[in-house]
Protein backbone atom coordinates (compact mmCIF):
# COMPACT_ATOMS: atom_id res chain seq x y z
CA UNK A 1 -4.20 13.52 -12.31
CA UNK A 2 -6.10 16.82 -11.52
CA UNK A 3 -4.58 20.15 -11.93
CA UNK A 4 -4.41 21.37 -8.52
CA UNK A 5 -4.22 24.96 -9.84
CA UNK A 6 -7.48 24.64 -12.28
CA UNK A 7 -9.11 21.35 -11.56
CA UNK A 8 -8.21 20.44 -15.50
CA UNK A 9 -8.97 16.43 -15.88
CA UNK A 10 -5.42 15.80 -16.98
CA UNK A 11 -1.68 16.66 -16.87
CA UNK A 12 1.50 15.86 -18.78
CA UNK A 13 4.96 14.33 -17.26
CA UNK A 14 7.55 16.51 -17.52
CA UNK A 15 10.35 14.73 -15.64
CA UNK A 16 10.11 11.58 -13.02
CA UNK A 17 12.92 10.23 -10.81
CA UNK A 18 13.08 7.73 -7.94
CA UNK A 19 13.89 9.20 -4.43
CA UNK A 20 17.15 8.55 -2.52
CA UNK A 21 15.66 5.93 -0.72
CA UNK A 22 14.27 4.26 -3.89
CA UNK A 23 11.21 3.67 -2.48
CA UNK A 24 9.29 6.32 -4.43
CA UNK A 25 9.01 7.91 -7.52
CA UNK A 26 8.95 11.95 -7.94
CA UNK A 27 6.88 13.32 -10.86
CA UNK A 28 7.13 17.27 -12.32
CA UNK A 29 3.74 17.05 -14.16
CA UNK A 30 2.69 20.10 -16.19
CA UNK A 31 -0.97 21.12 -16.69
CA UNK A 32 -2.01 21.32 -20.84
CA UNK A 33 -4.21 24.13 -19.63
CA UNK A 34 -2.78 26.46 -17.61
CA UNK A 35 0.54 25.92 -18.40
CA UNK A 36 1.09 25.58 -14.61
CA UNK A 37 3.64 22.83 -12.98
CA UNK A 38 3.41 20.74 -9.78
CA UNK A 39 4.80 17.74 -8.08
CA UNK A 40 3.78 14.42 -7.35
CA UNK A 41 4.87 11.68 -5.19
CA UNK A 42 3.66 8.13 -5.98
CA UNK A 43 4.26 5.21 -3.59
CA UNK A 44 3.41 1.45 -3.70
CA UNK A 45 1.05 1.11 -0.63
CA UNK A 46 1.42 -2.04 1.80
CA UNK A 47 -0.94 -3.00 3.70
CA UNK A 48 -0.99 -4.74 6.94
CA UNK A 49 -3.62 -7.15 8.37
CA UNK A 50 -4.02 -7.36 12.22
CA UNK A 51 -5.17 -10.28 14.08
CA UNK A 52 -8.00 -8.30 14.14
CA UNK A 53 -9.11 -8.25 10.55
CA UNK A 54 -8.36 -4.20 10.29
CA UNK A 55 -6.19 -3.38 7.23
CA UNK A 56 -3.66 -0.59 7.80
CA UNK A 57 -0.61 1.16 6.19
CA UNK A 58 2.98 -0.84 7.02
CA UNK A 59 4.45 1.83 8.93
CA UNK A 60 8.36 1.33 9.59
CA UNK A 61 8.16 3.89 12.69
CA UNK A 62 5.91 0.99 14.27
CA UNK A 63 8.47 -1.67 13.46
CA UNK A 64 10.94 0.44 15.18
CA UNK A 65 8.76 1.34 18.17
CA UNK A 66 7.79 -2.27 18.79
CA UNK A 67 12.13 -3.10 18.40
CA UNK A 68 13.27 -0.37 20.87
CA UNK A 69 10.81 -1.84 23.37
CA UNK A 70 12.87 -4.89 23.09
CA UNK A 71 16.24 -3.44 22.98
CA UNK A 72 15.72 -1.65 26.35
CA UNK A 73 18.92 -1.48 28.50
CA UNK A 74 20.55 -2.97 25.44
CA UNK A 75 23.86 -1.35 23.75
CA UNK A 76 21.49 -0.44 20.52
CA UNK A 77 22.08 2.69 18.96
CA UNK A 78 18.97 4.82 17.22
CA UNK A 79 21.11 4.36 13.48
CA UNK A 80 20.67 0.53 14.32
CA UNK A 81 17.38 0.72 14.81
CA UNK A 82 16.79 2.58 11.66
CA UNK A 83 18.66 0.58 9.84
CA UNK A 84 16.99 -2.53 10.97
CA UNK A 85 13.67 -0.89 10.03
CA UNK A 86 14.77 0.09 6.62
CA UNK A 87 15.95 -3.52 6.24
CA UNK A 88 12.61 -5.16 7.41
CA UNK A 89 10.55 -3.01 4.63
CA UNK A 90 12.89 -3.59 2.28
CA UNK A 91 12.27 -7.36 3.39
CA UNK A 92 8.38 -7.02 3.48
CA UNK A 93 8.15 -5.45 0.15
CA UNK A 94 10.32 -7.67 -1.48
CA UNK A 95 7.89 -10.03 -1.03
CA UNK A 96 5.44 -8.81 -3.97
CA UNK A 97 2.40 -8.56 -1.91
CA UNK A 98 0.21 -5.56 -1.35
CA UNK A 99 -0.92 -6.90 2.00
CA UNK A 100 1.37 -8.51 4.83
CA UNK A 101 -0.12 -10.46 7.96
CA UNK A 102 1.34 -9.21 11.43
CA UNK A 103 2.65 -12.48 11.39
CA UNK A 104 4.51 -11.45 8.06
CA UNK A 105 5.87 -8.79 9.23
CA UNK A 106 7.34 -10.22 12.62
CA UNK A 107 9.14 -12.78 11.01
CA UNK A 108 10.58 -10.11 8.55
CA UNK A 109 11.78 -8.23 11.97
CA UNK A 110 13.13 -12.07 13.83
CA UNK A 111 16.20 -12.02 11.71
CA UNK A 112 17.87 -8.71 11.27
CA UNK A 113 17.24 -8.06 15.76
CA UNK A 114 19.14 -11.60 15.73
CA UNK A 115 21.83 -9.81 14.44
CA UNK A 116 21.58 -6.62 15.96
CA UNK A 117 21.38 -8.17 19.67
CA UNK A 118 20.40 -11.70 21.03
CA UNK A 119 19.02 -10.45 24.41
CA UNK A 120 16.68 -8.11 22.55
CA UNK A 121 16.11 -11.16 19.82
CA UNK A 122 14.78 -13.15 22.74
CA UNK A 123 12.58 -10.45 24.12
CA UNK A 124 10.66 -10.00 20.98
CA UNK A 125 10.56 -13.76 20.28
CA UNK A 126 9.20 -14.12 23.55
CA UNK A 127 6.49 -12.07 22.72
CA UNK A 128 5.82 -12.45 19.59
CA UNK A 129 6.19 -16.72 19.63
CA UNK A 130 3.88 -16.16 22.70
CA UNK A 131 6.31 -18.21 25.12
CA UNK A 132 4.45 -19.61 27.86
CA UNK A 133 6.94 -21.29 29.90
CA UNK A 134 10.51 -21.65 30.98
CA UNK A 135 10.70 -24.60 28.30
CA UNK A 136 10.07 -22.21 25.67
CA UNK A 137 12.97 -19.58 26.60
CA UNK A 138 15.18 -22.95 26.49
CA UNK A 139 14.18 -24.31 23.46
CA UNK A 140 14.82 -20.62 21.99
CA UNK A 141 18.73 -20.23 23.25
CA UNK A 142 19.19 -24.17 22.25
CA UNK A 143 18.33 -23.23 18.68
CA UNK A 144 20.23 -19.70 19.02
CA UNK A 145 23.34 -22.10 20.43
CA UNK A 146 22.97 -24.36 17.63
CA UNK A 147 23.02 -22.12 14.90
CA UNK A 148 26.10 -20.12 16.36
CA UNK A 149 28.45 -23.69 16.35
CA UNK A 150 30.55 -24.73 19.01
CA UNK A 151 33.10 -22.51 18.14
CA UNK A 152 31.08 -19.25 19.93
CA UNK A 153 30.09 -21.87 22.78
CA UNK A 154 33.93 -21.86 23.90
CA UNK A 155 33.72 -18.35 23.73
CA UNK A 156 31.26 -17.75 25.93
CA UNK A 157 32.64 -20.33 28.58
CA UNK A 158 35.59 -18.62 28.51
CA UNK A 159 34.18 -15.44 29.01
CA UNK A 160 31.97 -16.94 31.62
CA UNK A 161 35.17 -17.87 33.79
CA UNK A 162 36.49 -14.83 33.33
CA UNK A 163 33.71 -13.12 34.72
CA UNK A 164 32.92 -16.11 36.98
CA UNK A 165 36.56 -14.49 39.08
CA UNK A 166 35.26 -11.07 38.98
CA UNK A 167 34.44 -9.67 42.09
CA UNK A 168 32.99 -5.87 43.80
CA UNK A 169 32.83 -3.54 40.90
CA UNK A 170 34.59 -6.01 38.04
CA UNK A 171 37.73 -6.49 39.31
CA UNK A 172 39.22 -9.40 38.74
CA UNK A 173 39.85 -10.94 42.19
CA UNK A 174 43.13 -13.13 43.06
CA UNK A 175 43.45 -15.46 45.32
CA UNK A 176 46.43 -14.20 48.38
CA UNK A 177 48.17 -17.22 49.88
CA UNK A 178 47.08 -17.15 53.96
CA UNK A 179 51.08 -16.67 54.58
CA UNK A 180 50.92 -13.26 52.61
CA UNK A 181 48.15 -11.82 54.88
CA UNK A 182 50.20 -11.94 57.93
C-alpha cells in the first residue's frame, strides 16, 4: 500500500477491525517514512455476470430497486426491504464465489420476498421465471399452496367467506328478513 502523503512503496498496520456490518475490514496503517497515518477500507469484491456477458459489482441497492418494483401497492416497509437486501448478500456471499450469475442472484432474492409478501413473491417470479401463460401463474400458487399445508388453506377460505359477505365500503352485510322491512 502507497503512502498517500509521500508515495513511499510501503506502510505498516497499526490497528484493523471489521465494520458493524462485518462486511469489511478497517485498517489504521502508518507510513515507515513519514511517520504519517491513514485509513484503509478493504472489501471482498463480488462480481455479477449479466445475461449479457458484462461483469459488474453486486450492488444490494439494485437488489432492492428491482424488490420495491415488485412490492408496489404492497404493505412493505423500506426497513423490510433493507433487510431483505442485507439478507440476499449475506446469501450471495456465503456462497464462496467471487462471481454470481443474475440467475444466482435471483434465486438468492426468491426466498426471503416469499417471506416478506406472496403477492410481491409472485410478481418477481413472474418475471424473473419468465411466465408466459396463465398455466404458469397456476402452477406458481399450487406450489406456494403446497408448501404452506392445508392448515393456511382453511384459513384463507375462511377469510374468503368472510369477505365473500362484505359489502359497499367493507361492511359486513346481513341479511333483513322481508317482514322487518315493512
Amino acid at each position: 500500500m502507497h503512502c498517500p502523503f509521500c508515495r513511499h512503496p510501503d506502510s505498516r498496520v497499526v490497528d484493523s477491525r471489521t465494520t458493524d456490518d462485518g462486511t469489511s475490514i478497517r485498517r489504521r496503517r502508518q507510513c515507515p517514512d513519514c511517520s504519517r497515518r491513514f485509513t484503509t477500507v478493504e472489501t471482498c469484491s463480488l462480481m455479477v455476470v449479466k445475461r449479457s456477458g458484462v461483469t459488474e459489482p453486486f450492488s444490494r441497492t439494485k437488489v432492492i430497486n428491482g424488490v420495491r418494483k415488485a412490492c408496489q401497492g404492497r404493505p412493505v416497509t423500506e426497513d423490510a426491504l433493507a433487510q431483505l437486501g442485507q439478507r440476499v448478500e449475506e446469501a450471495v456471499r456465503a456462497t464462496g464465489s467471487a462471481e454470481l450469475t443474475t440467475h444466482d442472484v435471483g434465486l438468492a432474492i426468491l426466498g426471503p420476498l416469499q417471506e416478506l409478501d406472496l403477492v410481491a413473491f409472485l410478481r418477481f417470479a413472474s418475471v424473473y421465471r419468465a411466465f408466459d401463460s396463465l398455466e404458469d401463474f397456476e402452477a406458481a400458487i399450487a406450489e406456494l399452496r403446497q408448501a404452506r399445508g392445508p392448515a393456511a388453506d382453511d384459513e384463507d377460505a375462511r377469510a374468503g367467506s368472510q369477505e365473500d359477505q362484505r359489502g359497499p365500503g367493507g361492511t359486513i352485510e346481513v341479511p333483513v328478513p322481508a317482514h322487518a322491512a315493512d
